[in-house]
N, C-alpha and C. Protein backbone atom coordinates (compact mmCIF):
# COMPACT_ATOMS: atom_id res chain seq x y z
N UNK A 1 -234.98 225.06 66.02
CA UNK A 1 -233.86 224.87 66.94
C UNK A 1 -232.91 223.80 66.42
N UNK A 2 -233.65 223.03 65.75
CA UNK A 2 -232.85 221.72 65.34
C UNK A 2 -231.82 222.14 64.38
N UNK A 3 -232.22 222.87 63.70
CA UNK A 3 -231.75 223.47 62.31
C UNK A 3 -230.84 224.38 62.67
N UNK A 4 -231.20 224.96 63.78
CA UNK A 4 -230.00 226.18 63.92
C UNK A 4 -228.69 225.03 64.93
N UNK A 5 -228.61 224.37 65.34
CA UNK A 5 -228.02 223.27 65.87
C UNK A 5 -227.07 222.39 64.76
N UNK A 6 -227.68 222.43 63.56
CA UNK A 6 -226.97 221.24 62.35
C UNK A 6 -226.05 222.34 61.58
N UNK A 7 -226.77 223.78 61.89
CA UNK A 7 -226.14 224.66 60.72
C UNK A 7 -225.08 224.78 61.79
N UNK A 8 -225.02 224.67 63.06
CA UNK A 8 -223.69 225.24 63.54
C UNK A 8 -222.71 224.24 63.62
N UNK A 9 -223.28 222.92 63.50
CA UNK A 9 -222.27 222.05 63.73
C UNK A 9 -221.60 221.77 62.34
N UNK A 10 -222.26 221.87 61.37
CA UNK A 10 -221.89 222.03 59.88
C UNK A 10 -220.55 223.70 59.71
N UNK A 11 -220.64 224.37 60.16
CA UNK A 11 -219.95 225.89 60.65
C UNK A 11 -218.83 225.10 60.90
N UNK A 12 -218.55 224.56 62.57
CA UNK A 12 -217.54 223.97 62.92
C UNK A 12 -216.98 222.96 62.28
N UNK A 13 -217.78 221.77 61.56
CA UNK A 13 -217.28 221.09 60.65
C UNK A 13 -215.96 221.75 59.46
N UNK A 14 -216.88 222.83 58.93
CA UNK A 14 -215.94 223.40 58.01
C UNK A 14 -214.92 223.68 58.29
N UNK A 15 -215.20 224.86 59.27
CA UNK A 15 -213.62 225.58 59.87
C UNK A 15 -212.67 224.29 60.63
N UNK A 16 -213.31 223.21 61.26
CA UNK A 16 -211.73 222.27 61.65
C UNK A 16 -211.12 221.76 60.15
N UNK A 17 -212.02 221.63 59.16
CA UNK A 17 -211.56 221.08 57.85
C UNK A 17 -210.69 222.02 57.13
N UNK A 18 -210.66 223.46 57.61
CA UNK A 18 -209.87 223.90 56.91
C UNK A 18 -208.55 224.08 57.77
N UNK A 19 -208.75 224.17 59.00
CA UNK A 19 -207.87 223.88 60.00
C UNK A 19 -207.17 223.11 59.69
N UNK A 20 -207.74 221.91 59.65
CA UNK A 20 -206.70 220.81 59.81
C UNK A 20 -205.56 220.76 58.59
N UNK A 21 -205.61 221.66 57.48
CA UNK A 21 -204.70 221.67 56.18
C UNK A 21 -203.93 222.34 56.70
N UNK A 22 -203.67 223.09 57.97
CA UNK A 22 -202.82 223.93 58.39
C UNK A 22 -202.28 223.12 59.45
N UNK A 23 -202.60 221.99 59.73
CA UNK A 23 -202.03 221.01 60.73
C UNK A 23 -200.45 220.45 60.58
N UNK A 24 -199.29 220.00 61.63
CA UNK A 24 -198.77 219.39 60.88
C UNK A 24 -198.51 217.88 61.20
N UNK A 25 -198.46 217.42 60.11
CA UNK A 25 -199.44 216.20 60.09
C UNK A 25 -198.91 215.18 58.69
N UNK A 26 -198.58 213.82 58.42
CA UNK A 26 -198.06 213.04 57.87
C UNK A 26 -198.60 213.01 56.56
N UNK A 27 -200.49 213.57 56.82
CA UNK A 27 -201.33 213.79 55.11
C UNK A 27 -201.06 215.20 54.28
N UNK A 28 -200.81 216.12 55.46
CA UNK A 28 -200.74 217.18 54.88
C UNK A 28 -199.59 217.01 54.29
N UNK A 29 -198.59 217.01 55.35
CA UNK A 29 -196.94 216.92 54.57
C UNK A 29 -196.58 216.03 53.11
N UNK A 30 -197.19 215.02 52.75
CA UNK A 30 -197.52 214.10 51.63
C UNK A 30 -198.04 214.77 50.91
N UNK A 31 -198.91 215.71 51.20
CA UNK A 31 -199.71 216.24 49.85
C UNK A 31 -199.47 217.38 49.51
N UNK A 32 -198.32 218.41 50.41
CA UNK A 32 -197.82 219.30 49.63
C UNK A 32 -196.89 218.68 48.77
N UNK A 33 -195.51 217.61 49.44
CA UNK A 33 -194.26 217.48 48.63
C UNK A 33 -195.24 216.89 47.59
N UNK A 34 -196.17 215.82 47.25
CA UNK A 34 -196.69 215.47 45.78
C UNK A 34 -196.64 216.75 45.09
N UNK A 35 -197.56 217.78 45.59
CA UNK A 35 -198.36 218.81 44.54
C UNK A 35 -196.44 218.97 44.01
N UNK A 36 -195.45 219.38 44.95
CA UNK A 36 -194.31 220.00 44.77
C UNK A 36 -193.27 218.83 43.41
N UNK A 37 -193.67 217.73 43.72
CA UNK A 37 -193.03 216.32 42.59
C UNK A 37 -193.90 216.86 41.56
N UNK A 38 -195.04 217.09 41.54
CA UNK A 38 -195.98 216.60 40.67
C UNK A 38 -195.05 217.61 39.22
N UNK A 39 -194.83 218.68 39.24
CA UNK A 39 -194.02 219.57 38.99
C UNK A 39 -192.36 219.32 38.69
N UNK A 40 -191.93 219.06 40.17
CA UNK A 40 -190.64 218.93 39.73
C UNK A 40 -189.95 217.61 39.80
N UNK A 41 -190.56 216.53 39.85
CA UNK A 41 -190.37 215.18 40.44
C UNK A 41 -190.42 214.26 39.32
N UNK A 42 -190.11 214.74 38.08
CA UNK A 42 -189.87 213.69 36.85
C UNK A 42 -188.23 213.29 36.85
N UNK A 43 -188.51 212.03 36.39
CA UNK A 43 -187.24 211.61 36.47
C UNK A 43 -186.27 210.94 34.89
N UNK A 44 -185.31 211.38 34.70
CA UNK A 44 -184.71 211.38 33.18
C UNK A 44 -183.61 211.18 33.19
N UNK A 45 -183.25 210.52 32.17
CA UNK A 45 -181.58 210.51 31.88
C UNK A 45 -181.00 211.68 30.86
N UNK A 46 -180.08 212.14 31.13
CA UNK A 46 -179.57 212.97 30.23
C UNK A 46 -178.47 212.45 29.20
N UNK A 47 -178.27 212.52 28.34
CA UNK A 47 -178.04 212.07 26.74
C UNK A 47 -177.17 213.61 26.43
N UNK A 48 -176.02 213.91 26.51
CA UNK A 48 -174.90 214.84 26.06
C UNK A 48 -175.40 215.38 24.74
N UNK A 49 -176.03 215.39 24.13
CA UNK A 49 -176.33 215.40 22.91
C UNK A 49 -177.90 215.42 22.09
N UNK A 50 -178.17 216.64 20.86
CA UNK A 50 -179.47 216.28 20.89
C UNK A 50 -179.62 215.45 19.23
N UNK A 51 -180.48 215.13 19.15
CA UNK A 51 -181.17 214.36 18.13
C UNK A 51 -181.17 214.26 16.57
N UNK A 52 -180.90 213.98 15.57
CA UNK A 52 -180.00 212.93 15.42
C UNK A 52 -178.68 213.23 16.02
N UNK A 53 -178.21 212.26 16.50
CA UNK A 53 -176.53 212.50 17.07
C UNK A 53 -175.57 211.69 16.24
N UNK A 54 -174.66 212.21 16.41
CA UNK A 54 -173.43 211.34 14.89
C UNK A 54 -172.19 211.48 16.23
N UNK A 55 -172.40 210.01 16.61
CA UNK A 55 -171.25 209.62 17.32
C UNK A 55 -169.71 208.48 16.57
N UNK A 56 -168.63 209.22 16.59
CA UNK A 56 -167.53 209.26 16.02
C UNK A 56 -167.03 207.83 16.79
N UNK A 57 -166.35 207.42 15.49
CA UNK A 57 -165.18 206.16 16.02
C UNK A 57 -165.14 206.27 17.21
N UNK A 58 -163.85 207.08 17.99
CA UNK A 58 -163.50 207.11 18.94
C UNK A 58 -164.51 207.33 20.35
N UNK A 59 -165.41 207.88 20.01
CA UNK A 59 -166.75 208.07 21.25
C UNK A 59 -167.34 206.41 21.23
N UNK A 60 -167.39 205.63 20.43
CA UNK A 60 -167.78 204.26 20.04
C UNK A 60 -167.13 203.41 20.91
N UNK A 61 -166.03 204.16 21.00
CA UNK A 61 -165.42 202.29 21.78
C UNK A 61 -164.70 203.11 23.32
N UNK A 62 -165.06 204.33 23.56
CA UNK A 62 -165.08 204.53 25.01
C UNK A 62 -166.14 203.78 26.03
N UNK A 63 -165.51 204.07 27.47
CA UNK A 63 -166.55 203.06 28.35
C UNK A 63 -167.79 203.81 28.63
N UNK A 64 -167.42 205.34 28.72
CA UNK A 64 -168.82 205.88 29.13
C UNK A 64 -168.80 207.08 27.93
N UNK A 65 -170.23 207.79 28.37
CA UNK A 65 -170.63 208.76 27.62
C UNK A 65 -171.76 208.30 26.49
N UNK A 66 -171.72 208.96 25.25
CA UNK A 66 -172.60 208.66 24.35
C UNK A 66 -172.35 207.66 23.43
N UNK A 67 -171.50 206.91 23.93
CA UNK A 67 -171.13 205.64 22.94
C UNK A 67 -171.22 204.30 23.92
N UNK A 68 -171.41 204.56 24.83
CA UNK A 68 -172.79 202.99 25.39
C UNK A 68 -173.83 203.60 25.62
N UNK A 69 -173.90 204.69 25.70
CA UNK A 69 -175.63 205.38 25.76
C UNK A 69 -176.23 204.88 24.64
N UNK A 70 -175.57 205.40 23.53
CA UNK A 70 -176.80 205.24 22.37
C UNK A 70 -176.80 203.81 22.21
N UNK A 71 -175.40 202.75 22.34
CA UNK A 71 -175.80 201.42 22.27
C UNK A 71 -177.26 200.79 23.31
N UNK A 72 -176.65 201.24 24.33
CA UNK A 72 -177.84 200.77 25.37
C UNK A 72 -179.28 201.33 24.74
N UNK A 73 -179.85 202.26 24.21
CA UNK A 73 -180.64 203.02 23.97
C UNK A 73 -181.14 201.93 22.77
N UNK A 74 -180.21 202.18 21.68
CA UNK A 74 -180.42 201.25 20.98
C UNK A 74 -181.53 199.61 21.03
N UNK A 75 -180.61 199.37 22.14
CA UNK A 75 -181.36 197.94 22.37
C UNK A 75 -182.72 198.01 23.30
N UNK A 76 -182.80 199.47 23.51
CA UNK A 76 -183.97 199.33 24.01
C UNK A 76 -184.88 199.66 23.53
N UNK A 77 -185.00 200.00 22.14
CA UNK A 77 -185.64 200.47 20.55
C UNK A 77 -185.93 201.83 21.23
N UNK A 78 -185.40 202.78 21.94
CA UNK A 78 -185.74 204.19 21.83
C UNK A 78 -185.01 204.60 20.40
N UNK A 79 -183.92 204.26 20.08
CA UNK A 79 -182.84 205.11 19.11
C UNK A 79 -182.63 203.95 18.09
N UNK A 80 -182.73 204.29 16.50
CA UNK A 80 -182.03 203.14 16.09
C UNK A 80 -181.17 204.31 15.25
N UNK A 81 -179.74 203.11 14.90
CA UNK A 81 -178.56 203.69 14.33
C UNK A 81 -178.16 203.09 13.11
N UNK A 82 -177.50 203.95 12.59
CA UNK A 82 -176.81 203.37 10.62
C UNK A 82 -175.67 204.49 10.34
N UNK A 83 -174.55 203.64 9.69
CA UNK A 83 -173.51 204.07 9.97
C UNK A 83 -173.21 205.37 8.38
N UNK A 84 -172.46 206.20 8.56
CA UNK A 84 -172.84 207.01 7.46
C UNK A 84 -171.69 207.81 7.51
N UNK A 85 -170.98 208.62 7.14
CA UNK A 85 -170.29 210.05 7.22
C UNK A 85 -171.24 211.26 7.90
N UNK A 86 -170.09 212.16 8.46
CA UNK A 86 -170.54 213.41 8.47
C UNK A 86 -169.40 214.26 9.20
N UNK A 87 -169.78 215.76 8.99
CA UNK A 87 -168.73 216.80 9.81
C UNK A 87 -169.03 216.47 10.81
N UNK A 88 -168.18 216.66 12.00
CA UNK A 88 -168.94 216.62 13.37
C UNK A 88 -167.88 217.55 13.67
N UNK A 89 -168.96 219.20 14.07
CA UNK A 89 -168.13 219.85 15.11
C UNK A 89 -168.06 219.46 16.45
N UNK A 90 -166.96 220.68 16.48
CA UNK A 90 -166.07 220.13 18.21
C UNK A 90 -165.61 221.96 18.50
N UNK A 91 -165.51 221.51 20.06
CA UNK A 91 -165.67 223.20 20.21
C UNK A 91 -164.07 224.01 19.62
N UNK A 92 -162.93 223.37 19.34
CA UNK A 92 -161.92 223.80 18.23
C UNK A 92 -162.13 224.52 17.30
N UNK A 93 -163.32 223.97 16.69
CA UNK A 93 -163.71 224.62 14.86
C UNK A 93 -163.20 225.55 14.87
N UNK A 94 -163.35 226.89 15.51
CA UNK A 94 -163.31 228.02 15.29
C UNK A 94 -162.24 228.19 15.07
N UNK A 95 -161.34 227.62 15.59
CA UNK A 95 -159.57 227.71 15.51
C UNK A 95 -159.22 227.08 14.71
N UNK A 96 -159.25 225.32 14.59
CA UNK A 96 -158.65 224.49 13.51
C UNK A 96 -159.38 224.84 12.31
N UNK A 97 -160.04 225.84 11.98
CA UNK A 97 -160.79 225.76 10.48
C UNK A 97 -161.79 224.50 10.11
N UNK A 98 -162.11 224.70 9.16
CA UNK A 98 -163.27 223.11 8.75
C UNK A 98 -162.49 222.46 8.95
N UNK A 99 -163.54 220.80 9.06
CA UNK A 99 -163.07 219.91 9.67
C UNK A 99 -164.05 218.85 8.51
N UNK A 100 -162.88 217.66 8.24
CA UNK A 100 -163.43 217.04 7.02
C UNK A 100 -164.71 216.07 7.66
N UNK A 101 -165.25 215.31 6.58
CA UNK A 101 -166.36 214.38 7.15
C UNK A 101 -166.03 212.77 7.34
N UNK A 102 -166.42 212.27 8.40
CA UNK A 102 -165.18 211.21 9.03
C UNK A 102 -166.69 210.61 8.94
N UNK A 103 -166.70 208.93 9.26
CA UNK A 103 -166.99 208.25 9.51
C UNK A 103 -168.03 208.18 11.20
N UNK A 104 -168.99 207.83 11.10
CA UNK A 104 -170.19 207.78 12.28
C UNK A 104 -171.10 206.58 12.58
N UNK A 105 -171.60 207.01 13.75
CA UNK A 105 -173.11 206.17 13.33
C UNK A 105 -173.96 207.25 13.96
N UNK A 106 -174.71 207.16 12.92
CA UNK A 106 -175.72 208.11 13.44
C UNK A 106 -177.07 207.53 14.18
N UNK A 107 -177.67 208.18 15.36
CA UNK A 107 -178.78 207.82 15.48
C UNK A 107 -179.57 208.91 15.88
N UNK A 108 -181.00 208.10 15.47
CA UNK A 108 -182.48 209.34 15.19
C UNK A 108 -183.13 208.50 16.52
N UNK A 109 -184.30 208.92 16.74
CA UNK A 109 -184.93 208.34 17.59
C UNK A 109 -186.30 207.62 17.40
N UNK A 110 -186.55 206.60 17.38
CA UNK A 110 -187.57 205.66 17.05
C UNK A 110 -188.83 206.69 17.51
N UNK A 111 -190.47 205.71 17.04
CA UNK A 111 -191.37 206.63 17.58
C UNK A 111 -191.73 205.90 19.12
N UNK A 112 -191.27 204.75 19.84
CA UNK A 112 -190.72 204.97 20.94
C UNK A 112 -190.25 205.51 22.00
N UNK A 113 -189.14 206.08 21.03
CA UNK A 113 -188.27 206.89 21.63
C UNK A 113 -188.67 208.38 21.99
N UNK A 114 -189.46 208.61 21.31
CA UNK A 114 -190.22 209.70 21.17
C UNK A 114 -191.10 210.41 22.44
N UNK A 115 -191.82 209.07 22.80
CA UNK A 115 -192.48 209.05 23.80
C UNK A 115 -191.63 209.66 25.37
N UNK A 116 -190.72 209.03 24.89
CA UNK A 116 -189.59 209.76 26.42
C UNK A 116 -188.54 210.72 26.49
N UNK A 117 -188.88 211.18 25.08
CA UNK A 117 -187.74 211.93 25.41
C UNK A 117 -187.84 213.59 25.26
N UNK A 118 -187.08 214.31 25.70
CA UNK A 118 -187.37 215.98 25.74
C UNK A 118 -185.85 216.52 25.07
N UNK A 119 -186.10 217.51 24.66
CA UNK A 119 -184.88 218.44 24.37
C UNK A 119 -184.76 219.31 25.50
N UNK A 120 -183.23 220.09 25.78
CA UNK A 120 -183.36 220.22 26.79
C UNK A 120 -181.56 221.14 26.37
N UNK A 121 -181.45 222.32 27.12
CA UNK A 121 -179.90 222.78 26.93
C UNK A 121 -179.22 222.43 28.42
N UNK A 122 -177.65 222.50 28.01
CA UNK A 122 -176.69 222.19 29.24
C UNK A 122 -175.42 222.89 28.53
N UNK A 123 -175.57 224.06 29.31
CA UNK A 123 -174.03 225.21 29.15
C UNK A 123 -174.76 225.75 27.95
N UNK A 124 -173.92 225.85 26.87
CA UNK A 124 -173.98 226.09 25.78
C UNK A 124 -175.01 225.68 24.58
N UNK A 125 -174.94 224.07 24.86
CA UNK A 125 -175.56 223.60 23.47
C UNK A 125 -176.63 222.87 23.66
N UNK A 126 -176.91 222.29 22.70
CA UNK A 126 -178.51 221.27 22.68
C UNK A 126 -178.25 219.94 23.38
N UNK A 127 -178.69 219.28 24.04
CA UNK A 127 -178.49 218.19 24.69
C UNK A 127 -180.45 217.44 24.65
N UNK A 128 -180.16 216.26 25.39
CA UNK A 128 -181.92 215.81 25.30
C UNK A 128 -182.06 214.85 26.96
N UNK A 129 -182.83 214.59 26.92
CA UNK A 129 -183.05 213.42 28.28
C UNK A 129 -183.99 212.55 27.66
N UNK A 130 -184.36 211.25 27.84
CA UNK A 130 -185.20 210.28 28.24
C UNK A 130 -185.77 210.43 29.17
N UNK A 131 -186.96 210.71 29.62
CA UNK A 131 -187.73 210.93 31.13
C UNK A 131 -188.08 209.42 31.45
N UNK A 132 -187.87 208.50 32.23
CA UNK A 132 -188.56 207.45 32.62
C UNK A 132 -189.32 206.99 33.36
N UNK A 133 -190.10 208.40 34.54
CA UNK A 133 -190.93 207.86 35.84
C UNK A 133 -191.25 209.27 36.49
N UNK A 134 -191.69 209.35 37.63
CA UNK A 134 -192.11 210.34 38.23
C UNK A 134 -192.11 209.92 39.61
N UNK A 135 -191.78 210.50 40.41
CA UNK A 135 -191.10 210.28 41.80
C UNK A 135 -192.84 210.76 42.33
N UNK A 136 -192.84 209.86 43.34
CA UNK A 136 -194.26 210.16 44.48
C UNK A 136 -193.44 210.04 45.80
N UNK A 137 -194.54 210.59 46.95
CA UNK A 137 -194.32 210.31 48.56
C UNK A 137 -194.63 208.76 48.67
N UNK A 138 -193.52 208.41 48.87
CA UNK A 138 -193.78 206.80 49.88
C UNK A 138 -194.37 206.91 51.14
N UNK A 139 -193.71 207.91 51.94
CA UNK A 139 -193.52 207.51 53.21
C UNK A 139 -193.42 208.85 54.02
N UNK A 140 -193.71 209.39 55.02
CA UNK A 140 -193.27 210.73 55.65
C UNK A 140 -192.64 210.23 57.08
N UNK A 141 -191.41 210.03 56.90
CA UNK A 141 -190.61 209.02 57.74
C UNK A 141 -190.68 210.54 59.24
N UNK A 142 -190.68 211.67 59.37
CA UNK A 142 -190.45 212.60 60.55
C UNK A 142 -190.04 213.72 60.02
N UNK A 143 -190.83 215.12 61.38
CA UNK A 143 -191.13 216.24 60.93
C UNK A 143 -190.23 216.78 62.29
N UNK A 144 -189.62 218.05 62.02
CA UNK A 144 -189.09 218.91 63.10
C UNK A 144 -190.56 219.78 63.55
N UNK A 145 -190.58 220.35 64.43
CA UNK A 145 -191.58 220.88 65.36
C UNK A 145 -191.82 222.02 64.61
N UNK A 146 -192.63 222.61 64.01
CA UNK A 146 -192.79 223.82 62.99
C UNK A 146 -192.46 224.83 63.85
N UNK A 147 -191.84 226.08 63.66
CA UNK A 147 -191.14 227.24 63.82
C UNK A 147 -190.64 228.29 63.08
N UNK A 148 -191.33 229.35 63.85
CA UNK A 148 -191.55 230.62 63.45
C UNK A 148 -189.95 230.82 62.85
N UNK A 149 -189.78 231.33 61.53
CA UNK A 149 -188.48 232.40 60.90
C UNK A 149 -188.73 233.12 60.11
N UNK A 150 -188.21 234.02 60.65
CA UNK A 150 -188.86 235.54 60.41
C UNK A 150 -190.33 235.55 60.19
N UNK A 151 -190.84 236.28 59.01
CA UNK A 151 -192.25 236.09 58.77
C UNK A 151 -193.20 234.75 58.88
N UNK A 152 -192.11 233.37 58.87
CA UNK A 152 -192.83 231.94 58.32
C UNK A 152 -192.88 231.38 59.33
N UNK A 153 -193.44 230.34 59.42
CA UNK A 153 -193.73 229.25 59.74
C UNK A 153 -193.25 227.83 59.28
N UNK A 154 -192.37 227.39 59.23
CA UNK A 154 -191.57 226.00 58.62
C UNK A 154 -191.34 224.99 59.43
N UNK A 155 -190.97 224.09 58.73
CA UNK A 155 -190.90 222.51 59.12
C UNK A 155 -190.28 221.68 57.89
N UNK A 156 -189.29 220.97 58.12
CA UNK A 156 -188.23 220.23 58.12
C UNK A 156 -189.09 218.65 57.84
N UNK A 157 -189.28 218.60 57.11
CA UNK A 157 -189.68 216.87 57.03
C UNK A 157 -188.81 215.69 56.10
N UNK A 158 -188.48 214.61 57.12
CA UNK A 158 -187.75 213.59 55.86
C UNK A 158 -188.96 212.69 55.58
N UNK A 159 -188.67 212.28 54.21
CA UNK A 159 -189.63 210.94 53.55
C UNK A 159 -188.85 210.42 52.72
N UNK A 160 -189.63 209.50 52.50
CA UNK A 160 -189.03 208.33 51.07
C UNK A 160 -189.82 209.01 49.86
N UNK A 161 -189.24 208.49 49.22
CA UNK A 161 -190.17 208.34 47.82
C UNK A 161 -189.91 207.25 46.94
N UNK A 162 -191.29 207.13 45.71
CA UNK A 162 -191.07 205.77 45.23
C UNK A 162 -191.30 206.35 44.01
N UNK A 163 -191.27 205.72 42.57
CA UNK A 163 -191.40 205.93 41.53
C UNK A 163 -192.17 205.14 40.76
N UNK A 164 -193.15 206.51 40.21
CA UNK A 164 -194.37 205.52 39.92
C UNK A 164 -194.45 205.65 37.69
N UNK A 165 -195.40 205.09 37.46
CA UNK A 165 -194.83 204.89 35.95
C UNK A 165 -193.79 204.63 35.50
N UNK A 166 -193.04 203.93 36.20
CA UNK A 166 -191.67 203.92 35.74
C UNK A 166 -191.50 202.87 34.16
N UNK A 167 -191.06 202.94 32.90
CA UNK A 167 -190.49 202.31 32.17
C UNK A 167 -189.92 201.50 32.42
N UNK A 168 -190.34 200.58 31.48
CA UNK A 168 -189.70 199.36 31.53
C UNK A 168 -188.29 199.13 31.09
N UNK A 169 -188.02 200.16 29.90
CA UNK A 169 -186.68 200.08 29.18
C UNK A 169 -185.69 200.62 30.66
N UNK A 170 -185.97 201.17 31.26
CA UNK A 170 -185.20 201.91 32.46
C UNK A 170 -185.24 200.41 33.35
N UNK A 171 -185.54 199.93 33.53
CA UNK A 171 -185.04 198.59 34.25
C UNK A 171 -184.00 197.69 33.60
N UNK A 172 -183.18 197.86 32.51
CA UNK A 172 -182.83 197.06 31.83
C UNK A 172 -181.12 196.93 32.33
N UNK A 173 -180.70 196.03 33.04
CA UNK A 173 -179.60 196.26 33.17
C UNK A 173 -178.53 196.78 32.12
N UNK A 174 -178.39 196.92 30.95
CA UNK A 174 -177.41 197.47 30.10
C UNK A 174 -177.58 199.42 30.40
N UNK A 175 -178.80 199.68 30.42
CA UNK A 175 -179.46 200.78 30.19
C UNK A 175 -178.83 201.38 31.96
N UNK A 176 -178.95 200.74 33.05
CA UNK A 176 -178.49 200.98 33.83
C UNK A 176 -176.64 201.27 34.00
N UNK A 177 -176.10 200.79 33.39
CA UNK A 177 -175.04 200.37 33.03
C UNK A 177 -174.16 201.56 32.19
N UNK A 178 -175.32 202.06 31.68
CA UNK A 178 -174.78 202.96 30.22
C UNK A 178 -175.17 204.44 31.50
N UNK A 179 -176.35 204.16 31.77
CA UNK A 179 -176.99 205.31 32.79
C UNK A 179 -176.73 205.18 33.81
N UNK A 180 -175.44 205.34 34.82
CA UNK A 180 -175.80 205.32 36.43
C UNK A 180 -176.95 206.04 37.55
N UNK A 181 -177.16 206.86 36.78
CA UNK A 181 -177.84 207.85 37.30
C UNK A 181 -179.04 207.13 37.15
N UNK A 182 -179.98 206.69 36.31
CA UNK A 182 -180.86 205.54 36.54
C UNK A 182 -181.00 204.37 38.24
N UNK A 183 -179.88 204.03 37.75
CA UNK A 183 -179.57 203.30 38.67
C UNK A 183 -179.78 203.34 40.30
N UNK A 184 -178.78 204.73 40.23
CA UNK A 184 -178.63 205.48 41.99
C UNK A 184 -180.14 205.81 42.28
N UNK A 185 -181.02 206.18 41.44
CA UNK A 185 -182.38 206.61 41.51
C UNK A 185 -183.46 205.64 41.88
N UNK A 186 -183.17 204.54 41.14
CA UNK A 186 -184.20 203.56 41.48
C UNK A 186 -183.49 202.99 42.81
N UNK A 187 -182.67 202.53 43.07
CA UNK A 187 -181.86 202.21 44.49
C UNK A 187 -182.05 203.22 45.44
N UNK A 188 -182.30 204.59 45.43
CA UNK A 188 -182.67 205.48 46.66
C UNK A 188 -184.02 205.07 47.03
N UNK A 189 -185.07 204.66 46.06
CA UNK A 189 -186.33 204.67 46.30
C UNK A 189 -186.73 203.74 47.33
N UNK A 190 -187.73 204.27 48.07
CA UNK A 190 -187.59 203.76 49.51
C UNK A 190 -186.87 204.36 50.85
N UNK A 191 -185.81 204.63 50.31
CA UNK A 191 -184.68 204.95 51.78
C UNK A 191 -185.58 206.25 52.21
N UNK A 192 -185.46 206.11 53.51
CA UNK A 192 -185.88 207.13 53.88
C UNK A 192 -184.97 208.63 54.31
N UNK A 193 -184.81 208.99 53.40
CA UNK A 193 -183.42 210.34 53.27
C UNK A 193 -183.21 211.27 52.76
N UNK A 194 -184.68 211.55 52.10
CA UNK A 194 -185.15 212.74 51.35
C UNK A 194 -185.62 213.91 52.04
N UNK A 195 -184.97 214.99 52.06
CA UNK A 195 -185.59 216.02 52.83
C UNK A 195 -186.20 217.31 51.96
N UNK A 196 -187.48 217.89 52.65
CA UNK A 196 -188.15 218.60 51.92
C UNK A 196 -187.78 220.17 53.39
N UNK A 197 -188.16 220.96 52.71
CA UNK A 197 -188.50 222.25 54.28
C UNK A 197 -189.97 222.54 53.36
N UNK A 198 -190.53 222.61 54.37
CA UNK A 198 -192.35 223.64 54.40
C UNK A 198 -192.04 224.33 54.79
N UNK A 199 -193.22 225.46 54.08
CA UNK A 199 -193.51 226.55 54.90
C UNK A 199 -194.95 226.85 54.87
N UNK A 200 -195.72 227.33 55.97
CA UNK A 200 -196.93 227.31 56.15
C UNK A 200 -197.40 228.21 55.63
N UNK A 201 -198.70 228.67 54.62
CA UNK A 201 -199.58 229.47 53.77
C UNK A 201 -200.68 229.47 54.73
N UNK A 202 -201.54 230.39 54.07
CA UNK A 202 -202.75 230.06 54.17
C UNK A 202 -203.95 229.19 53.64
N UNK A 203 -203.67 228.80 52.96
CA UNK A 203 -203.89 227.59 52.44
C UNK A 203 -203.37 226.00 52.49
N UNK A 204 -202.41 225.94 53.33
CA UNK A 204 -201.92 224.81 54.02
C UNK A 204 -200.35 225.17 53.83
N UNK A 205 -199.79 223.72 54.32
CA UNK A 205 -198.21 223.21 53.99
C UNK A 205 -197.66 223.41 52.12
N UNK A 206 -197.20 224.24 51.77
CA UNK A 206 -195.94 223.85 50.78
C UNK A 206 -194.61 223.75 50.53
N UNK A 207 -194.17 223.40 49.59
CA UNK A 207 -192.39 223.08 49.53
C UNK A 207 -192.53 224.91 48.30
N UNK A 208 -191.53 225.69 49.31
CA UNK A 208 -191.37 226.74 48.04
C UNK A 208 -190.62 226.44 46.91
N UNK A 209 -191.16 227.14 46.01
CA UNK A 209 -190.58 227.12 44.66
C UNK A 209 -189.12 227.22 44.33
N UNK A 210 -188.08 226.72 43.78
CA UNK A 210 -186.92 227.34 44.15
C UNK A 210 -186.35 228.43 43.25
């Protein structure tokens, strides 16, 4: 009797445990948007350009773009640079004919640099990022009342998030400076103003794929 008593309460044990992943609820909601960061929640700077890059006089002494990028980069030993010739196309070529070899600095990327960085396209051509951190749930600041649309079940939740592993070179005020987008990123972290939508599975809360 005893036994048939532990096995049933062990029964009910289970089934509220799986219940409760279908709850909605501040752990659940945290641990879908993670699984959902874990994925899409890296965080990077993007760099116009991929690897070695041969940035021209005139890109050199503009205020933004890839001529305080790679300086900033520079000083943060991801990239080192040496000044050299080379062609550098431009999307013209095709029209102005060749184009002679002008004066640069080129930079490669340290083995540093290496560590953070990805290739990566934008429109047309090769471009790269620096990844510097990975966004987590801080906080599950409030949930709308889950509700049926159409087939689903959803819910509306805001949270914070914080950024965890973050690099050190990404704290560097120049690097911020060269990168706004750095910047605005580490300054959101915390606020609570991030919104996710769930939708309920059978297997609990997730953020769909987009």
């Amino acid at each position: 009797m005893r036994k048939t008593i532990l096995l049933i309460s062990t029964v009910f044990v289970t089934l509220g445990g799986c219940n409760n992943e279908k709850m909605p609820s501040a752990a659940n909601f945290a641990k879908a948007i993670d699984q959902y960061l874990a994925n899409h929640g890296q965080v990077c700077a993007l760099v116009d350009q991929a690897f070695p890059a041969n940035v021209t006089l005139p890109e050199q002494k503009q205020q933004t773009g890839i001529g305080p990028q790679a300086v900033a980069l520079e000083q943060a030993g991801l990239v080192h640079g040496n000044n050299t010739t080379a062609v550098v196309h431009g999307l013209m070529d095709a029209l102005s004919g060749p184009t002679a070899p002008q004066p640069v600095r080129r930079y490669e990327l340290t083995d540093k640099g290496r560590q953070y960085f990805r290739q990566t396209l934008v429109g047309l051509g090769q471009a790269g990022e620096f990844c510097y951190g990975q966004k987590s749930v801080d906080s599950i600041v409030k949930w709308t009342e889950p509700a049926a649309t159409g087939p689903y079940t959803q819910s509306e939740v805001t949270y914070s998030y914080k950024i965890v592993n973050l690099a050190a070179w990404a704290q560097q005020p120049k690097i911020q400076q060269a990168f706004p987008d750095i910047r605005s990123t580490l300054q959101d972290a915390s606020k609570p103003d991030q919104i996710a939508g769930l939708v309920l599975t059978n297997k609990g809360w997730e953020v769909p794929e987009q």
